[in-house]
Protein backbone atom coordinates (compact mmCIF):
# COMPACT_ATOMS: atom_id res chain seq x y z
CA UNK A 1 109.49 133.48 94.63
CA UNK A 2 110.54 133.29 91.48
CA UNK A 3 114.14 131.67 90.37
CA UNK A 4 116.29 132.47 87.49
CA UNK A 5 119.29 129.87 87.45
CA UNK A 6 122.34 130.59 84.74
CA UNK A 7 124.05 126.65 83.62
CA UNK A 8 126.06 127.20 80.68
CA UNK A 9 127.63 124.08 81.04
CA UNK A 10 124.87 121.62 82.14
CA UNK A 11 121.80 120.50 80.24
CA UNK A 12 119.45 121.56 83.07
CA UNK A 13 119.66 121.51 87.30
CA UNK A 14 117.71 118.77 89.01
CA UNK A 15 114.58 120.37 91.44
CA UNK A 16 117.53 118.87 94.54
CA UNK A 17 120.40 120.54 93.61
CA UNK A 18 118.12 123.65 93.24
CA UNK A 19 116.57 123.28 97.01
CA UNK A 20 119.98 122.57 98.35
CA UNK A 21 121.56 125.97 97.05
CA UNK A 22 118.34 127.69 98.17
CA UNK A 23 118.43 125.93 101.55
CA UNK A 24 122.31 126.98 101.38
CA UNK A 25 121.54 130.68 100.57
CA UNK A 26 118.49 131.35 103.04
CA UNK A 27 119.82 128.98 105.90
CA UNK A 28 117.23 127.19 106.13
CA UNK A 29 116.41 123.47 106.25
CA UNK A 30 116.35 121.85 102.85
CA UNK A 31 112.80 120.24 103.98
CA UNK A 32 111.09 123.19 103.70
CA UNK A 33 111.57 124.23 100.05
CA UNK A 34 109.15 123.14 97.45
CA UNK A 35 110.73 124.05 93.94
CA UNK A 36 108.69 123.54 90.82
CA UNK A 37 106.97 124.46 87.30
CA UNK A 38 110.77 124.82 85.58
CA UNK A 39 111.03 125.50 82.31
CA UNK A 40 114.33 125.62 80.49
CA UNK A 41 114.73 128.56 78.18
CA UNK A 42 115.39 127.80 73.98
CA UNK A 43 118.64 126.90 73.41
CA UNK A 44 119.49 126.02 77.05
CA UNK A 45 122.06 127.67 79.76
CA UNK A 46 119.28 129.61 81.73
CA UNK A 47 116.09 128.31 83.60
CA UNK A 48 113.15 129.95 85.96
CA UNK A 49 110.93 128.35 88.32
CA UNK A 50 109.54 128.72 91.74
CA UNK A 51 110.14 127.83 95.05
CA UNK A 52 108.87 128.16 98.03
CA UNK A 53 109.80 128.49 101.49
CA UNK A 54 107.91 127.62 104.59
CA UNK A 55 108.87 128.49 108.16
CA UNK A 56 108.52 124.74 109.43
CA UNK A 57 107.73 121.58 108.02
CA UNK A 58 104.30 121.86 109.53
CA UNK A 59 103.37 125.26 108.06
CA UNK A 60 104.54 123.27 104.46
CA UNK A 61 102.34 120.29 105.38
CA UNK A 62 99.62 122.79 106.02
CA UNK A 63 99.30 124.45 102.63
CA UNK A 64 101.56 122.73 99.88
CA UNK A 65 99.47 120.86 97.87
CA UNK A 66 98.97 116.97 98.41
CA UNK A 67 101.47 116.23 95.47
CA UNK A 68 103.89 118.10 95.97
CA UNK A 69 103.89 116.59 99.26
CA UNK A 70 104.25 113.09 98.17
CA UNK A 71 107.45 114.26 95.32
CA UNK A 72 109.28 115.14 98.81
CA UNK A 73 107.83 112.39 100.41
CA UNK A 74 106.19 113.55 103.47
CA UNK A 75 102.57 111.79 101.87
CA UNK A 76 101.39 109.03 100.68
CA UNK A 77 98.90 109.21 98.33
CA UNK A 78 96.66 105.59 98.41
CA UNK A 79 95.58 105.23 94.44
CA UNK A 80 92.64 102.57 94.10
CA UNK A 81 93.01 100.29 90.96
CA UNK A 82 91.20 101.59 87.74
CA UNK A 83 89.33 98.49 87.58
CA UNK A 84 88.16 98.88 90.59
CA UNK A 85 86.98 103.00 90.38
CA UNK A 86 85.01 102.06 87.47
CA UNK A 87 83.43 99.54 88.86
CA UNK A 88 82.37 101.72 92.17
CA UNK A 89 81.20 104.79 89.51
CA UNK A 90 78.86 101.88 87.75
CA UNK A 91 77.86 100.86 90.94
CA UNK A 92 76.72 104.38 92.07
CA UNK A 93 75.32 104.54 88.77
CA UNK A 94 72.55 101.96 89.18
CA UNK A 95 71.05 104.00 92.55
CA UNK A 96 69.47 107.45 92.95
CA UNK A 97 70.08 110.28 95.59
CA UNK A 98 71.52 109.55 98.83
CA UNK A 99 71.79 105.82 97.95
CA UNK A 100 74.79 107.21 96.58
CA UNK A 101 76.93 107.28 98.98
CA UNK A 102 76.14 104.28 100.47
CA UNK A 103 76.97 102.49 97.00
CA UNK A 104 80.44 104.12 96.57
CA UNK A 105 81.06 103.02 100.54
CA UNK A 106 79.67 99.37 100.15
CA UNK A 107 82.65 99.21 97.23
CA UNK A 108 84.87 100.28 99.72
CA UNK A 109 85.15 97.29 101.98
């Protein structure tokens, strides 16, 4: 859905406060709304995002994407060293075809 939010007096809502009025107004649990992709309008007071809401926290876990996962939370996303990606791409680099694989998994251990 789409949400329109009118703050005359604040700068801008944080995503939370948002979820917690949603939550609030479609008594639900505040675990199953994803809010995002807010944009405050020129000159402030008014705002419009989305949000989503999922019947259960499994049906969220199901399709939200992993990221929006881990801002609530619920994931978390492993992220390998740069040093050590480039290394496994240069790696893969040096062997042909299905050798691959077995490059990229040898850096691995």
């Amino acid at each position: 859905m789409v949400v329109d939010i009118i703050h005359p007096a604040v700068a801008n809502l944080s995503k939370d406060e948002v979820r917690d009025k949603l939550a609030k107004m479609y008594k639900v649990d505040k675990e199953v709304v994803f809010c995002f992709g807010f944009r405050t309008q020129f000159g402030g007071g008014r705002s419009t995002g989305f949000a989503l809401i999922y019947d259960s926290l499994d049906a969220a876990k199901k399709f939200e994407p992993k990221y929006r996962l881990a801002r609530h939370g619920l994931v978390e996303i492993k992220k390998i060293s740069r040093k050590q990606r480039k290394e496994r791409k240069n790696r893969a680099k040096k062997v042909r075809g299905t050798k691959k694989a077995k490059a990229a998994a040898a850096a691995k251990k």
